[in-house]
PDB file of N, CA and C in Angstrom:
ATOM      1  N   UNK A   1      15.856-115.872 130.243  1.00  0.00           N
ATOM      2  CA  UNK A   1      14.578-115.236 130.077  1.00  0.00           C
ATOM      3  C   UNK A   1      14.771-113.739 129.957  1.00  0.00           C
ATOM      4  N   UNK A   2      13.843-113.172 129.505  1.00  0.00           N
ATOM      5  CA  UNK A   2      14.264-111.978 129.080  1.00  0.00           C
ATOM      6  C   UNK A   2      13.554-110.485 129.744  1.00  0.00           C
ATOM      7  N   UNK A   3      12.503-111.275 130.640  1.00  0.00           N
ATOM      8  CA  UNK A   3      11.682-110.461 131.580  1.00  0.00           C
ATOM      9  C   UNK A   3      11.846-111.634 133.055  1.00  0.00           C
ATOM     10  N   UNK A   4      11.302-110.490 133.428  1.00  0.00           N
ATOM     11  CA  UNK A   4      11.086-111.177 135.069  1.00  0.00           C
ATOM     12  C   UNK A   4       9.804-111.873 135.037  1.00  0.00           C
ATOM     13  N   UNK A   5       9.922-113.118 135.739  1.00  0.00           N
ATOM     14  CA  UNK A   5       8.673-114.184 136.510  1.00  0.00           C
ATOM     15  C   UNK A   5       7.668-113.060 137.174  1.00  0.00           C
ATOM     16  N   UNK A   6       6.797-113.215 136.796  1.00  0.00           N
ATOM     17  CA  UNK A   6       5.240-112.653 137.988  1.00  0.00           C
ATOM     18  C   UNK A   6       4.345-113.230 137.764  1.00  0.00           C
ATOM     19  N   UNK A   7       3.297-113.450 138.759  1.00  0.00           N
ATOM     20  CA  UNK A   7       2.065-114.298 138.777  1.00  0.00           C
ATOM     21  C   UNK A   7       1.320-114.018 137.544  1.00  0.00           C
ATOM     22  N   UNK A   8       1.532-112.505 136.691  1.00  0.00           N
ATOM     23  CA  UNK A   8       0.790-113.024 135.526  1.00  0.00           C
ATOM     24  C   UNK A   8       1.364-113.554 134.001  1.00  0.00           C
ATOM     25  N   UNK A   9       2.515-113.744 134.030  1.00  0.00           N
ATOM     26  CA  UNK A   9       3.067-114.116 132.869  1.00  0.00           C
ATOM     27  C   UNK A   9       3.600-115.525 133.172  1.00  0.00           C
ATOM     28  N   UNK A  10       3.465-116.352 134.617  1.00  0.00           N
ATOM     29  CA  UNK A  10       3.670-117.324 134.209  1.00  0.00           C
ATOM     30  C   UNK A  10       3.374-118.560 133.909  1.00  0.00           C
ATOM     31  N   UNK A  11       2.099-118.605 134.413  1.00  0.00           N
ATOM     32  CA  UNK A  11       0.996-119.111 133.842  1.00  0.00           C
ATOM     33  C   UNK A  11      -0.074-118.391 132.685  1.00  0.00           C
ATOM     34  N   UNK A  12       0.156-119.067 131.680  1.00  0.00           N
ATOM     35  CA  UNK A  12      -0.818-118.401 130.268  1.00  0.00           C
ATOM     36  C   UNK A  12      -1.869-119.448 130.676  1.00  0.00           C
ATOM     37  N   UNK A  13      -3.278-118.494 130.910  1.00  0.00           N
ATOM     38  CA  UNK A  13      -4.209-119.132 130.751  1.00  0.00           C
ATOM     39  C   UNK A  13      -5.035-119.570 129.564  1.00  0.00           C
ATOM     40  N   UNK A  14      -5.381-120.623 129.450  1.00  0.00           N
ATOM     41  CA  UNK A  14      -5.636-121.731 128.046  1.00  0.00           C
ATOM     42  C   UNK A  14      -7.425-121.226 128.293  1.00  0.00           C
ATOM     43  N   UNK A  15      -8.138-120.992 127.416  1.00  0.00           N
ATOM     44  CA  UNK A  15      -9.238-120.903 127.148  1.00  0.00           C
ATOM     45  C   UNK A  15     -10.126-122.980 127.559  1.00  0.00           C
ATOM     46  N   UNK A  16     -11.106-122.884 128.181  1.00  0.00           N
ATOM     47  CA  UNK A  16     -11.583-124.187 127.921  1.00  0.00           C
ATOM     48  C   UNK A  16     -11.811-124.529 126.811  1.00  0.00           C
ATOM     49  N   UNK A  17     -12.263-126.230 126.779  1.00  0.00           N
ATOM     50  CA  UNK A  17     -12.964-126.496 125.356  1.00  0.00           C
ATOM     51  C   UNK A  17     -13.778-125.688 124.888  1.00  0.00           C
ATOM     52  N   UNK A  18     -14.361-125.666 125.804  1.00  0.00           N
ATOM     53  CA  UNK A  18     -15.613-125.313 124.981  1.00  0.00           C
ATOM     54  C   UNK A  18     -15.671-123.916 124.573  1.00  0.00           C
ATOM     55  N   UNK A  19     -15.033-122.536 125.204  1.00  0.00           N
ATOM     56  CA  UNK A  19     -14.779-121.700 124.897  1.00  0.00           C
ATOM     57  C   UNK A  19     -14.191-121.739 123.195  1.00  0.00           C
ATOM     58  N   UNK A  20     -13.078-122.219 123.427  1.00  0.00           N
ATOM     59  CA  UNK A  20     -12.428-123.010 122.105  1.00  0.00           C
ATOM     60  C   UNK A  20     -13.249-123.057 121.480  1.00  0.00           C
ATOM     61  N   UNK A  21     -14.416-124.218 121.412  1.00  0.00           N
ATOM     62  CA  UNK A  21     -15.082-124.275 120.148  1.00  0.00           C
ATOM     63  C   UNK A  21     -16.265-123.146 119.840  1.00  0.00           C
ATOM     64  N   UNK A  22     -16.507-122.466 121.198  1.00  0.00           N
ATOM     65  CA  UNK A  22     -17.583-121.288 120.972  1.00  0.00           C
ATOM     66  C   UNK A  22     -16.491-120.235 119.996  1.00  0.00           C
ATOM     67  N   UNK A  23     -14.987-119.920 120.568  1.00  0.00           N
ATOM     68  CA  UNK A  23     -14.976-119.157 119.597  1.00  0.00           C
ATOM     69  C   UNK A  23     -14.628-119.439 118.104  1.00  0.00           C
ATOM     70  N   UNK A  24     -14.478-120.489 117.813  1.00  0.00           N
ATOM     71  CA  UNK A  24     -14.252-121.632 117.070  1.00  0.00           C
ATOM     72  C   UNK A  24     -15.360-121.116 115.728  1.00  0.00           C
ATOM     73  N   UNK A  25     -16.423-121.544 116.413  1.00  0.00           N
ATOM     74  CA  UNK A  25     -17.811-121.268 116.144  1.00  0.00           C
ATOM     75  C   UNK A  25     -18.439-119.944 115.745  1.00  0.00           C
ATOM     76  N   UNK A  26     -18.262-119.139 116.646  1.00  0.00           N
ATOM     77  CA  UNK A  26     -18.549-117.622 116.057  1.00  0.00           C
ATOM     78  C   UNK A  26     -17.367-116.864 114.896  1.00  0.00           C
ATOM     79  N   UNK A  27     -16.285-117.350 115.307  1.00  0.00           N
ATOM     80  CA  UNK A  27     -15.312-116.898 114.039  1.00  0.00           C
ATOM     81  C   UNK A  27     -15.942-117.430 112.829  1.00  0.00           C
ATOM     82  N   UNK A  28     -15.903-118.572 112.471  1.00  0.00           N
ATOM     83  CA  UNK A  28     -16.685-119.453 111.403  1.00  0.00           C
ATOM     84  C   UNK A  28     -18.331-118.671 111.153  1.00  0.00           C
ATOM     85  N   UNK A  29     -18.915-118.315 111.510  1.00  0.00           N
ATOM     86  CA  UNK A  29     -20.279-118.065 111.993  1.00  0.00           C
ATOM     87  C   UNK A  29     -20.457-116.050 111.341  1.00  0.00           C
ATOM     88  N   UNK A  30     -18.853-115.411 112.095  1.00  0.00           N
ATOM     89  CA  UNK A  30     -18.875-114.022 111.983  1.00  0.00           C
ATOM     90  C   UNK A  30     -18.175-114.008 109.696  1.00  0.00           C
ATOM     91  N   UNK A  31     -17.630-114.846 109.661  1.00  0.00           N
ATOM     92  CA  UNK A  31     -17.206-115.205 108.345  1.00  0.00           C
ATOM     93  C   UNK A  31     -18.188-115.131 107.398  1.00  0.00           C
ATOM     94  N   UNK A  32     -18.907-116.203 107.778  1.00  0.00           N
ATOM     95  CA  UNK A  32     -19.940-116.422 106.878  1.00  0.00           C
ATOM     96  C   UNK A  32     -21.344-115.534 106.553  1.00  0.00           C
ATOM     97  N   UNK A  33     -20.838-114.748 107.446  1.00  0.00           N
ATOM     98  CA  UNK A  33     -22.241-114.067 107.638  1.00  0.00           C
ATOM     99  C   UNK A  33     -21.818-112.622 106.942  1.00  0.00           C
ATOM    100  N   UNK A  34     -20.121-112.222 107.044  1.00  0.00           N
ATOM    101  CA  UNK A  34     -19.771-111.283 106.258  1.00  0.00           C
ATOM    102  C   UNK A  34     -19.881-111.502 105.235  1.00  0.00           C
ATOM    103  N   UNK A  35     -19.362-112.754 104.526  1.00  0.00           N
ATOM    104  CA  UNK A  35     -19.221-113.341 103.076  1.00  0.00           C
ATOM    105  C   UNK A  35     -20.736-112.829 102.371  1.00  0.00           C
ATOM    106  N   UNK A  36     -21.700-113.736 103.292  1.00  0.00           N
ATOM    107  CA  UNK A  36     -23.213-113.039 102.774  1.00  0.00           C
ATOM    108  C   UNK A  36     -23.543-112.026 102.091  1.00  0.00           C
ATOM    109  N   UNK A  37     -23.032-110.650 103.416  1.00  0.00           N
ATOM    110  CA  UNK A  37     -23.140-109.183 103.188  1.00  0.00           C
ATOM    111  C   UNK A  37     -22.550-108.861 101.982  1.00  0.00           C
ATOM    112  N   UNK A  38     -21.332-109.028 101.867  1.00  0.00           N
ATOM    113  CA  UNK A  38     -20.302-108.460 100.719  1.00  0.00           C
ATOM    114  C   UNK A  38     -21.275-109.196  99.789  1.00  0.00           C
ATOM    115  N   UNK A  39     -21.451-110.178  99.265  1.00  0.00           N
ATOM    116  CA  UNK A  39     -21.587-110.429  98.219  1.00  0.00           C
ATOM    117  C   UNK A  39     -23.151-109.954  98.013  1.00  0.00           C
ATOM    118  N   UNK A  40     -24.258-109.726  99.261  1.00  0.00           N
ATOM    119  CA  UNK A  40     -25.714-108.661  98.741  1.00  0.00           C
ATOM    120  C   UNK A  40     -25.413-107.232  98.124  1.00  0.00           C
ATOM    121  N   UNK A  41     -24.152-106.997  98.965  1.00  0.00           N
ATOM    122  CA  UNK A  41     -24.086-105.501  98.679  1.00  0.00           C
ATOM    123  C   UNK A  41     -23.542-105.125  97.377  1.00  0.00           C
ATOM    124  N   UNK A  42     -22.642-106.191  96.456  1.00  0.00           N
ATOM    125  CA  UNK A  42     -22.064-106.131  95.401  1.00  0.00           C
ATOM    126  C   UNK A  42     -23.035-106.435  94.556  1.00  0.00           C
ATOM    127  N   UNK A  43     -23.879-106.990  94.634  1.00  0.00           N
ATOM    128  CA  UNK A  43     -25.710-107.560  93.868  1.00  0.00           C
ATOM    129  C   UNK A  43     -26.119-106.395  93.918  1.00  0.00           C
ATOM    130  N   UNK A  44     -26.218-105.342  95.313  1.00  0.00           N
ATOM    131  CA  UNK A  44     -27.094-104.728  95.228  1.00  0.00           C
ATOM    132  C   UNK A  44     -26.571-103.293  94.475  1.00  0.00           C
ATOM    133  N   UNK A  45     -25.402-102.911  94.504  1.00  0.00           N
ATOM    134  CA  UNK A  45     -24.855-102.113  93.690  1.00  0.00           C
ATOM    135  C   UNK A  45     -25.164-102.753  92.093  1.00  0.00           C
ATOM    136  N   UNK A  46     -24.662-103.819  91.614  1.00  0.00           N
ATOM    137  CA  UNK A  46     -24.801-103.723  90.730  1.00  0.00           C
ATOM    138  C   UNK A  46     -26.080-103.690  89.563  1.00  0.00           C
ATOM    139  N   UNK A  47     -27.045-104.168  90.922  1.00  0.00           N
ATOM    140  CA  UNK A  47     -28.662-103.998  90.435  1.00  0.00           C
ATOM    141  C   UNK A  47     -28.812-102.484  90.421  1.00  0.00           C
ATOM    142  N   UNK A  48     -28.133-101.472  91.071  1.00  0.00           N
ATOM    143  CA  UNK A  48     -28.991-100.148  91.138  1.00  0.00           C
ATOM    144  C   UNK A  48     -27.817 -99.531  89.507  1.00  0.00           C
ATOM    145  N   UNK A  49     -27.184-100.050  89.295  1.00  0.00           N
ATOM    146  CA  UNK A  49     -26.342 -99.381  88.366  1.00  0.00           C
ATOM    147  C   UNK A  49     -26.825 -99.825  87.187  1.00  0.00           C
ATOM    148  N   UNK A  50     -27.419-100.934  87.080  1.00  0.00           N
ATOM    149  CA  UNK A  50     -28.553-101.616  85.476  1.00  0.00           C
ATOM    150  C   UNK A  50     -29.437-100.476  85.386  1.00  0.00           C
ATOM    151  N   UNK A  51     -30.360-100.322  87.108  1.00  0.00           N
ATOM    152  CA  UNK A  51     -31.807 -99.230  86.677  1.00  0.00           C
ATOM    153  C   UNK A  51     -31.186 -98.198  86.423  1.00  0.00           C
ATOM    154  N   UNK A  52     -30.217 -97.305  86.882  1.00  0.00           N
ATOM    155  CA  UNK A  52     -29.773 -96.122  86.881  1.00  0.00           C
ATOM    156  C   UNK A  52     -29.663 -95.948  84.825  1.00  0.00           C
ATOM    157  N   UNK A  53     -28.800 -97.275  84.578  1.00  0.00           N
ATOM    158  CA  UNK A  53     -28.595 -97.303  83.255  1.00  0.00           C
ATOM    159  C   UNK A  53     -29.611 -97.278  82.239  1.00  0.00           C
ATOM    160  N   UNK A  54     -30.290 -98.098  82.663  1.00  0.00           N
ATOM    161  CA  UNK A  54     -32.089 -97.931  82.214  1.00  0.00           C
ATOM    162  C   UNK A  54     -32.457 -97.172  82.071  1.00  0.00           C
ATOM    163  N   UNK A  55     -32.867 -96.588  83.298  1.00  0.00           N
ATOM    164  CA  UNK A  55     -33.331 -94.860  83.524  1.00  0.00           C
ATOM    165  C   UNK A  55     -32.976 -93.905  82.708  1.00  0.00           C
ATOM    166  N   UNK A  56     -31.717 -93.776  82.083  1.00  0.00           N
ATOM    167  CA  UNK A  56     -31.450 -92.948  81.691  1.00  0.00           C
ATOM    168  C   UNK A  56     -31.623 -93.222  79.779  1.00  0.00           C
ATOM    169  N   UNK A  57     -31.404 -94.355  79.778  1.00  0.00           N
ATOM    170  CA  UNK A  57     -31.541 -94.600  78.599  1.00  0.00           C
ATOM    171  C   UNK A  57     -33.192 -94.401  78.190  1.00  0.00           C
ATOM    172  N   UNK A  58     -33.997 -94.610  79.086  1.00  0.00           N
ATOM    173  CA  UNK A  58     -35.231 -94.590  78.486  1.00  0.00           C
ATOM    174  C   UNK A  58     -35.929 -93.209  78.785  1.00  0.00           C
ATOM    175  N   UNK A  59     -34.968 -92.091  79.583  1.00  0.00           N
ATOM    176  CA  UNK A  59     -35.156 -90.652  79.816  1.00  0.00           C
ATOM    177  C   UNK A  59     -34.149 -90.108  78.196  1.00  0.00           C
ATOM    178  N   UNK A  60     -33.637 -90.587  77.512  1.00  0.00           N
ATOM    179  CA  UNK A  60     -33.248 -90.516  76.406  1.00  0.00           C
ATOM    180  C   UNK A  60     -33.813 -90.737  75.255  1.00  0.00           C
ATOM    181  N   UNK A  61     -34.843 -91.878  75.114  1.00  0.00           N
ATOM    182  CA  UNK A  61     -35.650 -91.850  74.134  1.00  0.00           C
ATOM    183  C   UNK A  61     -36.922 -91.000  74.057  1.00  0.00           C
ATOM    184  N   UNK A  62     -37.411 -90.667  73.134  1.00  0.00           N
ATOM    185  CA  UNK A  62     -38.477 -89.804  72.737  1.00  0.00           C
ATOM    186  C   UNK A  62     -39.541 -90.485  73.568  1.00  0.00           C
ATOM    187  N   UNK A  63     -40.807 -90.035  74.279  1.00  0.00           N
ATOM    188  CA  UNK A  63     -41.857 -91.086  74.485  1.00  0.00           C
ATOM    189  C   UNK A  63     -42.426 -90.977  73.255  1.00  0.00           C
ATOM    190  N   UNK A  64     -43.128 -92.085  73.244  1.00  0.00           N
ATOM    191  CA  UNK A  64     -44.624 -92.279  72.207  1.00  0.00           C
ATOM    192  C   UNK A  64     -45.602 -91.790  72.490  1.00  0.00           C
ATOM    193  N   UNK A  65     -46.726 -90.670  72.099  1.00  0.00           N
ATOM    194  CA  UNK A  65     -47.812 -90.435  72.396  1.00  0.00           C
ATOM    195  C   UNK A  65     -48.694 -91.455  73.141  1.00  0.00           C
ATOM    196  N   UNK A  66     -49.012 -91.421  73.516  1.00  0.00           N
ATOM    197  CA  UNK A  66     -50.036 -92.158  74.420  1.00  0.00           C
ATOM    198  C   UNK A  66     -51.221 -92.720  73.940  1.00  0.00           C
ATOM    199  N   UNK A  67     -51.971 -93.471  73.549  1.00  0.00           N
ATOM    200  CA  UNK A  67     -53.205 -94.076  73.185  1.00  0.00           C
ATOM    201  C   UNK A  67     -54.161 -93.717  74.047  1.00  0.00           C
ATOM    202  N   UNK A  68     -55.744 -93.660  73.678  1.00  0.00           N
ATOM    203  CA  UNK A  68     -56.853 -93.164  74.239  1.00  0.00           C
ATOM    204  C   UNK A  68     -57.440 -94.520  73.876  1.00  0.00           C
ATOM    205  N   UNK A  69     -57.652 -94.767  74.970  1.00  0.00           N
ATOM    206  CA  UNK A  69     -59.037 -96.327  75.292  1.00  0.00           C
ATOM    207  C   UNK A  69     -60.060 -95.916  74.561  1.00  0.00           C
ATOM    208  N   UNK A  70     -60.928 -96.567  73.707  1.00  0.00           N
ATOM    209  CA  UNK A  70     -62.259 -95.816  73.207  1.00  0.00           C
ATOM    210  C   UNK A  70     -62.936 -96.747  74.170  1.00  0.00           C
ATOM    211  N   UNK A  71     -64.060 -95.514  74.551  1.00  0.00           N
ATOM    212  CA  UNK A  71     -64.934 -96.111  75.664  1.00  0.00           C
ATOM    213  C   UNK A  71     -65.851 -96.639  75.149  1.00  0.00           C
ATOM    214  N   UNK A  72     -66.384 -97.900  75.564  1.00  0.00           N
ATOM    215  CA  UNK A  72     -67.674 -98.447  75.504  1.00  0.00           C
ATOM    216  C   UNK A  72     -68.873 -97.572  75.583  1.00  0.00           C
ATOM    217  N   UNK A  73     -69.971 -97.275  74.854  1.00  0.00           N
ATOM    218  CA  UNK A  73     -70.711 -96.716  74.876  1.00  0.00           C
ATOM    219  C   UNK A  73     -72.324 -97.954  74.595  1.00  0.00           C
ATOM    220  N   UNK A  74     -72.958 -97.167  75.096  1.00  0.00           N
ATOM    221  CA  UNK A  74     -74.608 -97.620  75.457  1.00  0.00           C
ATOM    222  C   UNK A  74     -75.078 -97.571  74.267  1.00  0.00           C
ATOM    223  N   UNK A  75     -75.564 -98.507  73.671  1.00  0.00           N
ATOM    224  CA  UNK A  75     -76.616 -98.892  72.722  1.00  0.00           C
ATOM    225  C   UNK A  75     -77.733 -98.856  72.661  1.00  0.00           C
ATOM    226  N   UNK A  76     -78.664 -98.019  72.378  1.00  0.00           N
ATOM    227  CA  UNK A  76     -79.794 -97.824  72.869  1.00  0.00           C
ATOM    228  C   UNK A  76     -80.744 -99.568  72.620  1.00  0.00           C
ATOM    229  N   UNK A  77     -81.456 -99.939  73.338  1.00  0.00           N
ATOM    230  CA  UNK A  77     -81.556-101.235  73.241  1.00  0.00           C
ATOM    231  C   UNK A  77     -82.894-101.019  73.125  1.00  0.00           C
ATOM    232  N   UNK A  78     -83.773-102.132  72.580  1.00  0.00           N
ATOM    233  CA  UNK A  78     -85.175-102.343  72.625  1.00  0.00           C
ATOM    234  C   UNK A  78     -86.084-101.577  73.324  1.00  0.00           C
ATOM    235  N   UNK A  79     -87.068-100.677  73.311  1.00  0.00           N
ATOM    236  CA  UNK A  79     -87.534-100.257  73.795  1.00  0.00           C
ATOM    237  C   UNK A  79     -89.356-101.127  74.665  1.00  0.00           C
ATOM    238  N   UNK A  80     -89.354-101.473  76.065  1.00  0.00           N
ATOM    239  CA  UNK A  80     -90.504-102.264  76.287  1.00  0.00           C
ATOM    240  C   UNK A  80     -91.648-101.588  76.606  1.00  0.00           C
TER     241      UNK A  80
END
């Protein structure tokens, strides 16, 4: 052996089952829940880099004058 015996190296304490499967469980659990993130945040970059692209493209085109609604106007109607 290559160290000395002491009460804490010579017994390795074993996690219970159920510990086991809790961390079992949250590893699996902390995974999946990153996987999630990464892949919103790569959506969400690549959604802001379309508008950005947008944006600029349509800050590039000329606008079109604008149209004027013609308003409805009153008819003078029958007089009673």
């Amino acid at each position: 052996m290559s160290g000395t015996i002491t009460e804490h190296n010579l017994f390795k304490p074993r996690p219970s089952k159920a510990e086991s499967k809790a961390d079992i469980t949250n590893h699996t659990a902390r995974a999946i829940i990153g996987a999630e993130a990464e892949r919103r945040e790569a959506k969400t970059a690549r959604l802001r880099e379309a508008r950005l692209e947008k944006e600029a493209t349509r800050a590039a085109e000329p606008s079109s004058p604008k149209r004027r609604l013609a308003v409805a106007r009153r008819r003078p109607g029958p007089s009673t």
